[in-house]
C-alpha atoms as a PDB file:
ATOM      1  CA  UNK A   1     192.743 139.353 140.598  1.00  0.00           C
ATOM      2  CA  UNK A   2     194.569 136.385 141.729  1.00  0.00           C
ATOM      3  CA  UNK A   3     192.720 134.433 144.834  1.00  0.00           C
ATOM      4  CA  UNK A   4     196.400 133.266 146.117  1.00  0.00           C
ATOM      5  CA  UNK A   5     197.600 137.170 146.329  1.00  0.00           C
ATOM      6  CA  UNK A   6     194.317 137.566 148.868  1.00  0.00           C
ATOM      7  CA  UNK A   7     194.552 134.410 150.702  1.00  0.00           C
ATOM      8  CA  UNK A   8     197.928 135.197 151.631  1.00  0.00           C
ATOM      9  CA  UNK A   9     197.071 138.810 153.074  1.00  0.00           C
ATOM     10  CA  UNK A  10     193.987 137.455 154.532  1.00  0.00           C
ATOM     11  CA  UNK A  11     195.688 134.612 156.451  1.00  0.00           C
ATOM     12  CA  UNK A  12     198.594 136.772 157.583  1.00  0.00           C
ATOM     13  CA  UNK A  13     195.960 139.579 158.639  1.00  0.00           C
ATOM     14  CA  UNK A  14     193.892 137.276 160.737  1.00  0.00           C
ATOM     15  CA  UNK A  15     197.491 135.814 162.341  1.00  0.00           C
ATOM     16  CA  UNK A  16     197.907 139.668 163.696  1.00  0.00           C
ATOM     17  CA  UNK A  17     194.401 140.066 164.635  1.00  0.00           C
ATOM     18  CA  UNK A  18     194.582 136.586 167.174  1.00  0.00           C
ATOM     19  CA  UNK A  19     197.619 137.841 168.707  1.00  0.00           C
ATOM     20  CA  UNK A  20     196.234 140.768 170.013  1.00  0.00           C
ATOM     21  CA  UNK A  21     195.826 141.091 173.663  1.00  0.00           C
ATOM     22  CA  UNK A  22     193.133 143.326 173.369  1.00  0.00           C
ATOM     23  CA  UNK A  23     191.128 141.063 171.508  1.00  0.00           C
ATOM     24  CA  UNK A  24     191.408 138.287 174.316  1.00  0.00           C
ATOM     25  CA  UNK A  25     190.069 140.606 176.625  1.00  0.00           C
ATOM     26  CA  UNK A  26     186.937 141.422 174.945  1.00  0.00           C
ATOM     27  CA  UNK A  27     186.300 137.508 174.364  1.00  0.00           C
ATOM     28  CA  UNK A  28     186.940 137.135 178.463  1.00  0.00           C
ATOM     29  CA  UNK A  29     184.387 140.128 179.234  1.00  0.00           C
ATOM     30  CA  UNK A  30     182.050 138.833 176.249  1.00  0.00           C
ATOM     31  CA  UNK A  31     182.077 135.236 177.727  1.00  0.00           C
ATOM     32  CA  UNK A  32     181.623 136.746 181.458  1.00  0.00           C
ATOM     33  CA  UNK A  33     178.705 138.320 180.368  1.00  0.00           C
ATOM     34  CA  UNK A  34     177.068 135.328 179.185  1.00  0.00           C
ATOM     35  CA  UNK A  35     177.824 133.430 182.268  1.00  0.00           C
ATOM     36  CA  UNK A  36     176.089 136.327 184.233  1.00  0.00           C
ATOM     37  CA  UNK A  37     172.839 136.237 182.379  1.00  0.00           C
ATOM     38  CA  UNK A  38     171.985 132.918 184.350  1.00  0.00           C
ATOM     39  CA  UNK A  39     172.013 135.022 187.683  1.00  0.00           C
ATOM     40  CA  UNK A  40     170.115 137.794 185.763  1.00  0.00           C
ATOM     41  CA  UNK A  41     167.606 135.083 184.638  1.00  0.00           C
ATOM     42  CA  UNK A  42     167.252 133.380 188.096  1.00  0.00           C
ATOM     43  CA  UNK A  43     166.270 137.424 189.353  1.00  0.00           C
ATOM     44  CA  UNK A  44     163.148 137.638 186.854  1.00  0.00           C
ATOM     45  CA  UNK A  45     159.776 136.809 186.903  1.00  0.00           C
ATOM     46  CA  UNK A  46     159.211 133.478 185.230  1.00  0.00           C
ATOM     47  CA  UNK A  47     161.099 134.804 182.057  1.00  0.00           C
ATOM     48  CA  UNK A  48     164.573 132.961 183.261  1.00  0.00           C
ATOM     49  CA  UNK A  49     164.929 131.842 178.969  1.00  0.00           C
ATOM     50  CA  UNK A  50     164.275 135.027 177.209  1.00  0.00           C
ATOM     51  CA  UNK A  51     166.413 137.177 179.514  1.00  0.00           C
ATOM     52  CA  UNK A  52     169.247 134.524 178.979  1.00  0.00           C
ATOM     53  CA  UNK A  53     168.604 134.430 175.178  1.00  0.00           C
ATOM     54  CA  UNK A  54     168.092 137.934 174.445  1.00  0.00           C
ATOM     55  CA  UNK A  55     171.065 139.478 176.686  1.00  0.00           C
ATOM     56  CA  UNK A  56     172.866 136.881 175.911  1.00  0.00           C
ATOM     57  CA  UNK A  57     172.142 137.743 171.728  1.00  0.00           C
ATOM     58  CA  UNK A  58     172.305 141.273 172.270  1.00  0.00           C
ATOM     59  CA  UNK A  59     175.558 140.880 174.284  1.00  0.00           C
ATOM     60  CA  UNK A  60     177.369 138.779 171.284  1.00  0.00           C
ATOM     61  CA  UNK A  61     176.218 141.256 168.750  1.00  0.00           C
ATOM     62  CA  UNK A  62     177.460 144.203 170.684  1.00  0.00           C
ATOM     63  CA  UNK A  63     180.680 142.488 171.513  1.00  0.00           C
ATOM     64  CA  UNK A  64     181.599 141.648 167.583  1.00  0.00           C
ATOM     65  CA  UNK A  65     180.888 144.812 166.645  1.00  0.00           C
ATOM     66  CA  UNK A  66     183.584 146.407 168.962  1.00  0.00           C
ATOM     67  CA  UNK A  67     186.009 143.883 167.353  1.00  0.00           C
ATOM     68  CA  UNK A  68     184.940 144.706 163.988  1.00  0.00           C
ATOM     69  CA  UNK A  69     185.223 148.033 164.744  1.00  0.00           C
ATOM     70  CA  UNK A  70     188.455 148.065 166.400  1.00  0.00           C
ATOM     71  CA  UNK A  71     190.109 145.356 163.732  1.00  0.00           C
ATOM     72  CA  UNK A  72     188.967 147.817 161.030  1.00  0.00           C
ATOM     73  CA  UNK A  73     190.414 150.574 162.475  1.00  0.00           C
ATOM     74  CA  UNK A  74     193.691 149.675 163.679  1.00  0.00           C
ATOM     75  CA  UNK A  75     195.064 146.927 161.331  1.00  0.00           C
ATOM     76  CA  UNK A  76     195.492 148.743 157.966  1.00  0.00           C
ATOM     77  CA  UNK A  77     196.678 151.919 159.806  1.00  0.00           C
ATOM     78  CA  UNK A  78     199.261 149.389 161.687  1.00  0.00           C
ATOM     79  CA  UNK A  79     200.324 148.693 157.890  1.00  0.00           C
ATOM     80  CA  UNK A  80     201.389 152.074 156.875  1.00  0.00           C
ATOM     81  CA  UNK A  81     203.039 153.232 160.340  1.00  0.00           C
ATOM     82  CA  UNK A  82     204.998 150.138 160.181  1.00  0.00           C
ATOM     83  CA  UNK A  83     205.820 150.322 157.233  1.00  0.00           C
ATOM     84  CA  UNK A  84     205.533 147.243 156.049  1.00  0.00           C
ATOM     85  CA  UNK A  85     203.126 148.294 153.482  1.00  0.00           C
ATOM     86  CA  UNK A  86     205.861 149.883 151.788  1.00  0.00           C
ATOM     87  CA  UNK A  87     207.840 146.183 151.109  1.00  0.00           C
ATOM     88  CA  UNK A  88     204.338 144.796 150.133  1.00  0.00           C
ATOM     89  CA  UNK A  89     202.966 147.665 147.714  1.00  0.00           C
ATOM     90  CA  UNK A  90     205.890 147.179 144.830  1.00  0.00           C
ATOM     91  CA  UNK A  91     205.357 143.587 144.722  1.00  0.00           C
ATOM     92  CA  UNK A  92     203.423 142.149 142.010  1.00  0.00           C
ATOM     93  CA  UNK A  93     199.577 142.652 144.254  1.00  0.00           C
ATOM     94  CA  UNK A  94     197.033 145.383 143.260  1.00  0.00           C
ATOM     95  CA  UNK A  95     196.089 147.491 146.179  1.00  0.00           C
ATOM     96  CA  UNK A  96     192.647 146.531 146.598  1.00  0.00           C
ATOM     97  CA  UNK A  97     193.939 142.458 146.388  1.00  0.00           C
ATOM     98  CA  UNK A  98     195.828 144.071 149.335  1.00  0.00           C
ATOM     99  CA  UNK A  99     192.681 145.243 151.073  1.00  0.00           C
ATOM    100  CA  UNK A 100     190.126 142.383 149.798  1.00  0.00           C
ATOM    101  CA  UNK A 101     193.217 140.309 151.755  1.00  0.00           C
ATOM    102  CA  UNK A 102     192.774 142.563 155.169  1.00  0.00           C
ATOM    103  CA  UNK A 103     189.197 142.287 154.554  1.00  0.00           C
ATOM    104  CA  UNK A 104     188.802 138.631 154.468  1.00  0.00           C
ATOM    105  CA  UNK A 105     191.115 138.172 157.426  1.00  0.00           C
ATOM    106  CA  UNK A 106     189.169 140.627 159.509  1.00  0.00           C
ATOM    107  CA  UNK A 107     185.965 139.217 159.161  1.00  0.00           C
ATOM    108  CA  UNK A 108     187.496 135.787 159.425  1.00  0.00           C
ATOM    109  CA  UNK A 109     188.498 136.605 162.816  1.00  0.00           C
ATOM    110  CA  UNK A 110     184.928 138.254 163.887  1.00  0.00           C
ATOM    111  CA  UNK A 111     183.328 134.946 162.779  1.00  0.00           C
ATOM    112  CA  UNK A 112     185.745 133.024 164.871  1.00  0.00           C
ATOM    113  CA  UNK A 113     184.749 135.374 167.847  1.00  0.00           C
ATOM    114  CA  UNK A 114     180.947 134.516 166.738  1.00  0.00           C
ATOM    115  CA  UNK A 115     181.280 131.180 166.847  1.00  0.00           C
ATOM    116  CA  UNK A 116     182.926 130.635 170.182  1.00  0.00           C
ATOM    117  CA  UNK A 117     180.460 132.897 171.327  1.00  0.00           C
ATOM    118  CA  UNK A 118     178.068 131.495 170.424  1.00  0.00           C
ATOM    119  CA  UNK A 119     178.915 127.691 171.454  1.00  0.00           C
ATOM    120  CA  UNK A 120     178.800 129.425 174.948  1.00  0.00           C
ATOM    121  CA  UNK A 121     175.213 131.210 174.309  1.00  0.00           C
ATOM    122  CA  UNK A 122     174.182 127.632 173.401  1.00  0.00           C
ATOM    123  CA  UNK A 123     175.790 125.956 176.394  1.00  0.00           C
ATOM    124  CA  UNK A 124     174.616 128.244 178.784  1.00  0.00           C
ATOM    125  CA  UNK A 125     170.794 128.282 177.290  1.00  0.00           C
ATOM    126  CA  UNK A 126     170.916 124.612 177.526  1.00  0.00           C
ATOM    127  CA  UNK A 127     171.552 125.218 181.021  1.00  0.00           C
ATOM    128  CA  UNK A 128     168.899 127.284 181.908  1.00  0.00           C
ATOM    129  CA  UNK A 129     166.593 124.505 180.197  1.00  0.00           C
ATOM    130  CA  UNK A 130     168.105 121.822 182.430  1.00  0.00           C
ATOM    131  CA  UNK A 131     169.884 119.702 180.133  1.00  0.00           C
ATOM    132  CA  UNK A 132     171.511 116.599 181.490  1.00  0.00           C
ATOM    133  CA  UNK A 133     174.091 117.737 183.219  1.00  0.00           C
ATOM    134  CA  UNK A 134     176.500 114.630 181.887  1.00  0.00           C
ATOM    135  CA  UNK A 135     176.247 116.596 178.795  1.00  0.00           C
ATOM    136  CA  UNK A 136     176.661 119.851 179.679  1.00  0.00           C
ATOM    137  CA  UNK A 137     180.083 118.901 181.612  1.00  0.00           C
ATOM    138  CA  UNK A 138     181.221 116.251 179.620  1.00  0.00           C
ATOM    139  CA  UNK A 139     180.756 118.198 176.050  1.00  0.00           C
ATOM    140  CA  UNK A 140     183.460 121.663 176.754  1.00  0.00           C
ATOM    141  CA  UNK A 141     185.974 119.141 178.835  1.00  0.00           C
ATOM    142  CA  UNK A 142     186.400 117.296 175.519  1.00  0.00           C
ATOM    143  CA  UNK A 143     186.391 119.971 173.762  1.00  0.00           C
ATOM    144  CA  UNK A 144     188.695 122.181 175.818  1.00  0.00           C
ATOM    145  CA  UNK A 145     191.245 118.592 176.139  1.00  0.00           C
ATOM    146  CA  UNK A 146     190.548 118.416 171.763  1.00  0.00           C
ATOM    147  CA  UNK A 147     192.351 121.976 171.542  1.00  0.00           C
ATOM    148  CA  UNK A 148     194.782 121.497 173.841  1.00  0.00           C
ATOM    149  CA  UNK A 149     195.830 118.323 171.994  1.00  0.00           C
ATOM    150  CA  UNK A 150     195.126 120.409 168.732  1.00  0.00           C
ATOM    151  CA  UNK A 151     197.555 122.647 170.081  1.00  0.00           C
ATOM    152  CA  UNK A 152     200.428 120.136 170.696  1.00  0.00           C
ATOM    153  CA  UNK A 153     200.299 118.485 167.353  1.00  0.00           C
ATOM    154  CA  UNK A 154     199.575 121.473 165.174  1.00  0.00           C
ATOM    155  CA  UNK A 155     202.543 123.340 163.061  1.00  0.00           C
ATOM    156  CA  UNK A 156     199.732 126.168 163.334  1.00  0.00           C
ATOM    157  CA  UNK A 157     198.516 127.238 166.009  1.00  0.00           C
ATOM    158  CA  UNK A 158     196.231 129.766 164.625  1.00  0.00           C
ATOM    159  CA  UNK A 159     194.700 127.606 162.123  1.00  0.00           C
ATOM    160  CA  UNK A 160     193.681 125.359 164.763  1.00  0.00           C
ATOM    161  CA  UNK A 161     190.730 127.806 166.492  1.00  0.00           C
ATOM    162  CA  UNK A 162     188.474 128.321 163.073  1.00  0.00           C
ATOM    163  CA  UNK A 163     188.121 124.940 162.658  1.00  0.00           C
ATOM    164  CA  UNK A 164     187.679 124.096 166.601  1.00  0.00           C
ATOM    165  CA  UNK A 165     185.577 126.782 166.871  1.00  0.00           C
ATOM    166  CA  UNK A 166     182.906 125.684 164.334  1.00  0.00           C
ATOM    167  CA  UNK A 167     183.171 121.938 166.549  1.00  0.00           C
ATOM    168  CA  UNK A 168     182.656 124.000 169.631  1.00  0.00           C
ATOM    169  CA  UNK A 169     179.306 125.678 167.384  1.00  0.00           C
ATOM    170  CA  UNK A 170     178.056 122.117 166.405  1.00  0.00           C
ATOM    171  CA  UNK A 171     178.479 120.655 169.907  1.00  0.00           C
ATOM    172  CA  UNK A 172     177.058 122.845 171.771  1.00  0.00           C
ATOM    173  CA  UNK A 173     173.719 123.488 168.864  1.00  0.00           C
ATOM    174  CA  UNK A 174     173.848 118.938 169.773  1.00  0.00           C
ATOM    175  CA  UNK A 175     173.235 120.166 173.928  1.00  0.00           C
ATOM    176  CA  UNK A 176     171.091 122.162 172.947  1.00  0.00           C
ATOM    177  CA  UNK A 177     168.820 120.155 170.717  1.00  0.00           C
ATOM    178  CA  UNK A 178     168.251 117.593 173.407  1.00  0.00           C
ATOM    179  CA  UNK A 179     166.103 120.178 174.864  1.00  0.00           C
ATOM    180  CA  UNK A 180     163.136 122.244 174.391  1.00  0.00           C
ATOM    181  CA  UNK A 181     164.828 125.696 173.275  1.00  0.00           C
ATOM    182  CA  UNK A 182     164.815 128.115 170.406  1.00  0.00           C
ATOM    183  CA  UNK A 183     167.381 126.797 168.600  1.00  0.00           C
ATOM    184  CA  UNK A 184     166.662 127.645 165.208  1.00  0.00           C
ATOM    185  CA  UNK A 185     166.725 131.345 166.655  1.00  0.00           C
ATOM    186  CA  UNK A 186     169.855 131.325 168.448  1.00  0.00           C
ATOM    187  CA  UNK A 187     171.796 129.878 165.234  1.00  0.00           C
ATOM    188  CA  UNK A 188     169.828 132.514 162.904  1.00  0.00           C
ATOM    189  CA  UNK A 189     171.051 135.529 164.805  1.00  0.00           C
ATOM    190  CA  UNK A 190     174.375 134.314 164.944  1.00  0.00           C
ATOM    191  CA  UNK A 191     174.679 134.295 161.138  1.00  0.00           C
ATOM    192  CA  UNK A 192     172.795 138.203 161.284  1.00  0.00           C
ATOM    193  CA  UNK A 193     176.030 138.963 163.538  1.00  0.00           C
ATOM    194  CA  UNK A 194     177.605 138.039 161.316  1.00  0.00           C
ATOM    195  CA  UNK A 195     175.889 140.162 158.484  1.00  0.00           C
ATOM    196  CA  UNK A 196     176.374 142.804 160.433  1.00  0.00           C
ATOM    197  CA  UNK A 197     179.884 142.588 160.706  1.00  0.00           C
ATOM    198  CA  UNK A 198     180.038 142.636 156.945  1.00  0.00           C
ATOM    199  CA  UNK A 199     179.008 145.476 156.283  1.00  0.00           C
ATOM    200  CA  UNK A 200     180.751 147.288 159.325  1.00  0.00           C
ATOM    201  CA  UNK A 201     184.278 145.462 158.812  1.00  0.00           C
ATOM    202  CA  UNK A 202     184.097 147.111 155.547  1.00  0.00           C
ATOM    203  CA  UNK A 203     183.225 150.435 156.434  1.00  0.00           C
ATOM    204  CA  UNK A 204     185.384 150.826 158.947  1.00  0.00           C
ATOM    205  CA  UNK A 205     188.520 150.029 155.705  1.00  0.00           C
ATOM    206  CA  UNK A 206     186.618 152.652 154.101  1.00  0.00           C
ATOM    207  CA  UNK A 207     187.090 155.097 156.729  1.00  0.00           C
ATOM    208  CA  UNK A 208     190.801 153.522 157.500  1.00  0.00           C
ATOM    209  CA  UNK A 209     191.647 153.899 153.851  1.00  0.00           C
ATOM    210  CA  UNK A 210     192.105 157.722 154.340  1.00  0.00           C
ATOM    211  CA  UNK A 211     191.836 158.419 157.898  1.00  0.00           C
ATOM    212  CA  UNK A 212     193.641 157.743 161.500  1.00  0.00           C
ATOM    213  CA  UNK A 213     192.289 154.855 164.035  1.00  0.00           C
ATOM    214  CA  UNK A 214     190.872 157.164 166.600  1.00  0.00           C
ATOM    215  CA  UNK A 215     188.742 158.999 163.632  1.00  0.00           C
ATOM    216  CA  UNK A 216     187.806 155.709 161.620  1.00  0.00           C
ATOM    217  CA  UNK A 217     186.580 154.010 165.123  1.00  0.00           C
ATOM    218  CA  UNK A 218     184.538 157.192 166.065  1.00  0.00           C
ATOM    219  CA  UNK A 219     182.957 157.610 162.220  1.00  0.00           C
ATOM    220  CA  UNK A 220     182.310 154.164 162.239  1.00  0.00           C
ATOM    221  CA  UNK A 221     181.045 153.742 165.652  1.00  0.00           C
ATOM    222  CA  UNK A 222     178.577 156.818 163.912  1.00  0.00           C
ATOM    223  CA  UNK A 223     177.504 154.872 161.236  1.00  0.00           C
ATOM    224  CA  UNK A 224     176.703 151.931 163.283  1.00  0.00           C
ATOM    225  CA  UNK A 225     174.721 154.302 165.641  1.00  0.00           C
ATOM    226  CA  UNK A 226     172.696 155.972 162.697  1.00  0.00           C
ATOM    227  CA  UNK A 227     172.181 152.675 160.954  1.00  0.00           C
ATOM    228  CA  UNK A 228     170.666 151.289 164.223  1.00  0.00           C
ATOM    229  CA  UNK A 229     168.237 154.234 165.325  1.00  0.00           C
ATOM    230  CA  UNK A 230     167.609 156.121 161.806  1.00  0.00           C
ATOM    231  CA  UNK A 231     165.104 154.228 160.388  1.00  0.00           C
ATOM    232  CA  UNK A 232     163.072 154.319 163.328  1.00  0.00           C
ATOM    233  CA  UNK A 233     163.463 157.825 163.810  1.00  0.00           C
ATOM    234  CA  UNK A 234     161.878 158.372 160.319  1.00  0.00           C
ATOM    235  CA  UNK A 235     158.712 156.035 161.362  1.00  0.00           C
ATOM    236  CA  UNK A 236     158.435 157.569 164.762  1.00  0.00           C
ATOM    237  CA  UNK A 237     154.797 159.918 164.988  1.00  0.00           C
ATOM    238  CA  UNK A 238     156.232 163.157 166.868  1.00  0.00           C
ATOM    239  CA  UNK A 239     156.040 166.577 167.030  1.00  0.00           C
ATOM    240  CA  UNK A 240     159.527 166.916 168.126  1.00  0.00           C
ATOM    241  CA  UNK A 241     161.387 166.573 164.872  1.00  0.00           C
ATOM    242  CA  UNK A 242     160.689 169.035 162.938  1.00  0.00           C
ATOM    243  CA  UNK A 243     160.272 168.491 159.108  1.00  0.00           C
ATOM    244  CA  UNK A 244     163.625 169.202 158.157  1.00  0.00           C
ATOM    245  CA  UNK A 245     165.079 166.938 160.841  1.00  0.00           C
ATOM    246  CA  UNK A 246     162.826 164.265 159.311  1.00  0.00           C
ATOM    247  CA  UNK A 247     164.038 164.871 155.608  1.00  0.00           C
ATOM    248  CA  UNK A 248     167.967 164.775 156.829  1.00  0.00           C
ATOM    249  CA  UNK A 249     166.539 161.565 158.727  1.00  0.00           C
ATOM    250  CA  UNK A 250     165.221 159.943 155.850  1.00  0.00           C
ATOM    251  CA  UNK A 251     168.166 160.722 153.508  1.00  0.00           C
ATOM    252  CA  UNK A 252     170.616 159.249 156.406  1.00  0.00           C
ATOM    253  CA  UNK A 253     168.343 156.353 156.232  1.00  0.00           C
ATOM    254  CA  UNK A 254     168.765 155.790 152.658  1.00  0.00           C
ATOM    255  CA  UNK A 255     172.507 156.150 152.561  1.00  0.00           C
ATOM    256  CA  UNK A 256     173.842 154.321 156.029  1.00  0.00           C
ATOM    257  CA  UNK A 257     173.291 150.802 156.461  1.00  0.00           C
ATOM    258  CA  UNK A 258     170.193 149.440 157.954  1.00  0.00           C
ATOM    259  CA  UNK A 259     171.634 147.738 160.865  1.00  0.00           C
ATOM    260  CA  UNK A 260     168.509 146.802 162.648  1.00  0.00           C
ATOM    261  CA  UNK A 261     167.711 143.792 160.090  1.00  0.00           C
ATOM    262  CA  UNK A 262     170.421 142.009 161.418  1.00  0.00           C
ATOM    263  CA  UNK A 263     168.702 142.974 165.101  1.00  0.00           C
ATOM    264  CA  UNK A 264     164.849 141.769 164.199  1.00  0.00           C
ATOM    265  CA  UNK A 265     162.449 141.247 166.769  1.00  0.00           C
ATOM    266  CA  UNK A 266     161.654 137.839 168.810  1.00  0.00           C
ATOM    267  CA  UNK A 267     158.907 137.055 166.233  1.00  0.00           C
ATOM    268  CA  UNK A 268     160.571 137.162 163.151  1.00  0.00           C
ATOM    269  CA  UNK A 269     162.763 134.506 163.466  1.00  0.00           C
ATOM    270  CA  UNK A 270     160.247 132.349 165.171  1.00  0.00           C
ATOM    271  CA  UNK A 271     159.132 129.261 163.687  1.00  0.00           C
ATOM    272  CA  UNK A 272     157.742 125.921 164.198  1.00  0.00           C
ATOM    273  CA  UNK A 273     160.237 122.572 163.232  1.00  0.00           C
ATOM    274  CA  UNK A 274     158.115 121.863 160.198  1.00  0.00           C
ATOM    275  CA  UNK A 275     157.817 125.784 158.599  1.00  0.00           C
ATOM    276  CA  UNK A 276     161.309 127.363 158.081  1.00  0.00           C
ATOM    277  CA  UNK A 277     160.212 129.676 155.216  1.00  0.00           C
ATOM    278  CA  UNK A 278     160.103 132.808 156.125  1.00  0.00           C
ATOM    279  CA  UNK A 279     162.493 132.870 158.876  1.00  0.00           C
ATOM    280  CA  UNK A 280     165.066 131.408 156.253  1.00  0.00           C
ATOM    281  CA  UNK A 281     163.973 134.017 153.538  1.00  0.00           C
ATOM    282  CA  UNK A 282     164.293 136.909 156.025  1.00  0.00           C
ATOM    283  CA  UNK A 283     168.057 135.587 156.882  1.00  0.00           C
ATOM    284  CA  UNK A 284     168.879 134.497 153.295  1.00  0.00           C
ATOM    285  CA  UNK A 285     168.004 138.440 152.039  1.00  0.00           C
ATOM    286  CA  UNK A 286     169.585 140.480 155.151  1.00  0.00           C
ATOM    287  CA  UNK A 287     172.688 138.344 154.581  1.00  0.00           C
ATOM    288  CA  UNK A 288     172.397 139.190 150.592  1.00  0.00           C
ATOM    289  CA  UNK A 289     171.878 142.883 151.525  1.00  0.00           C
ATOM    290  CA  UNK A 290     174.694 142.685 153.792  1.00  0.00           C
ATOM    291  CA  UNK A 291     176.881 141.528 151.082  1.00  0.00           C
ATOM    292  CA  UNK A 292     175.703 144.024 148.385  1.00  0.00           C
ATOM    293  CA  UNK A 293     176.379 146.909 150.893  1.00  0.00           C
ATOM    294  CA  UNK A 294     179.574 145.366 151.778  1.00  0.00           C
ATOM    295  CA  UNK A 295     180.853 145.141 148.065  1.00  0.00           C
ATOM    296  CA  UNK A 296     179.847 148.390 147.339  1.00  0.00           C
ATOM    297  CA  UNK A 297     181.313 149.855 150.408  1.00  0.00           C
ATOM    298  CA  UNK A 298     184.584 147.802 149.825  1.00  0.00           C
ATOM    299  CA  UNK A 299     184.747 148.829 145.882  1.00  0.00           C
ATOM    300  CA  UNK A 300     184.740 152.588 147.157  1.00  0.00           C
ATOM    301  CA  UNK A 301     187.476 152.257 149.919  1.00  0.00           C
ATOM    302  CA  UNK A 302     189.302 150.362 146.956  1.00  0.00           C
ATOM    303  CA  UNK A 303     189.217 153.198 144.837  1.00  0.00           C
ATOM    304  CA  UNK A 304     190.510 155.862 147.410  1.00  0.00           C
ATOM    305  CA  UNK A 305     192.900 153.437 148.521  1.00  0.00           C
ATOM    306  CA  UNK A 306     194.307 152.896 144.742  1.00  0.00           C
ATOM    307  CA  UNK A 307     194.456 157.011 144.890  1.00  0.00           C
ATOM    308  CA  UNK A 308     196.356 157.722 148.665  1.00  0.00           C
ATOM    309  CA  UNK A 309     200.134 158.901 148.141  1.00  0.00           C
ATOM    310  CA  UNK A 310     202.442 156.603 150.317  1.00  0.00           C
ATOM    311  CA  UNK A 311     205.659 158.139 149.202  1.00  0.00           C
END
């Protein structure tokens, strides 16, 4: 397996994925969203900072998840009716270097869409907790002037947003810590988003490894549904499902993902500044699961993959 061979098919796969329109527009409706939970806030009942957290969470996690699932669906697929796989296939890279490569550029671009959403979750929390205002003005002006000069001086372009957008993450976590806000738990369910999009980036190759985008967005969009719901289907007490309903539950619930760790509730990820423990321990393992799922999932699409007939 040669790391170069994947690198290059990674960095070329996340160039494709940045110039897509579509994925502008979901970062535009993502980021409107986020701006709109501070009117949402301002209509509730002395709850103005959990209704801007947890929309604003649950909007960023539903948002990456469309990209993952529309990335994973559409860019291999874009491969073979262009083509171009054809050119790349006989040169000297195995076909699952090929898909590690689309992988790795994939997720590389949901992280990027993480991150910037998340500077703006942390921006806008900050202003719901009243930070000074000098900082909450002054901090995205110089950071929207630093990528337009990053822009200017760069060879390229696309290289320029990772690394800008990880600034933009630590800037805005700086706001944010110069006020009385749940920091630790904003930051923690960014990196479960992340997790999340693991494991779906990589079943949605699975799917794409065999089937058409239409059918690998809708069997993903499945899994995702039954990963999210299942479990708690099998420990809901009613007399509606019947036992056999509850056995096919329980097997489902065995075999799809288990998307809700990477959804826990408000207390888990609670913690006081001097006892990170168990918060960390509960991210550490969902992000290990996350990768275990993901590396199985991946080593299966590989092997179908290695099998398809392009001729």
């Amino acid at each position: 397996m040669s790391v170069a061979r994947i690198y290059a098919i990674a960095l070329n796969t996340y160039r494709e994925a940045v110039r897509d329109r579509v994925l502008f527009g979901v970062l535009v409706l993502a980021a409107g969203v986020l701006a709109l939970t501070l009117a949402l806030g301002e209509l509730s009942l002395d709850q103005q900072m959990r209704v801007v957290t947890d929309m604003g969470l649950a909007s960023i996690s539903l948002f990456s998840v469309v990209v993952a699932i529309f990335l994973g669906s559409s860019l291999l697929y874009k491969e073979i009716e262009r083509k171009t796989l054809y050119v790349i296939l006989p040169k000297p890279i195995a076909r699952f270097e090929f898909l590690l490569g689309k992988y790795f550029g994939i997720v590389a671009t949901c992280a990027v869409f993480i991150a910037i959403m998340g500077a703006l979750q942390l921006l806008v929390t900050a202003i719901q907790a009243e930070a000074s205002t000098t900082l909450v003005v002054a901090v995205p002006a110089v950071l929207i002037v630093g990528l337009g000069v990053a822009f200017m001086v760069s060879n390229d372009r696309t290289l320029v947003v990772p690394i800008w957008s990880l600034i933009a993450l630590g800037a805005s976590a700086w706001v944010c810590s110069t006020v009385d806000v749940e920091l630790f738990r904003l930051l923690a369910s960014l990196v479960l988003n992340l997790g999340e999009v693991l494991i779906l980036t990589a079943v949605a190759l699975l799917f794409s490894s065999f089937s058409t985008p239409f059918l690998t967005g809708a069997f993903t969009f499945g899994v995702w549904l039954v990963g999210r719901a299942a479990h708690d289907m099998v420990a809901m007490k009613t007399r509606v499902l019947t036992p056999g309903m509850k056995t096919l539950l329980g097997w489902l619930a065995e075999v799809v993902p288990n998307f809700n760790l990477f959804v826990p509730g408000r207390s888990t990820l609670m913690t006081k500044a001097t006892a990170y423990g168990e918060p960390l321990t509960y991210v550490a393992t969902s992000m290990g699961y996350a990768v275990l799922y993901a590396a199985a999932t991946l080593t299966v699409a590989a092997l179908i993959f290695r099998r398809r007939d392009f001729l």
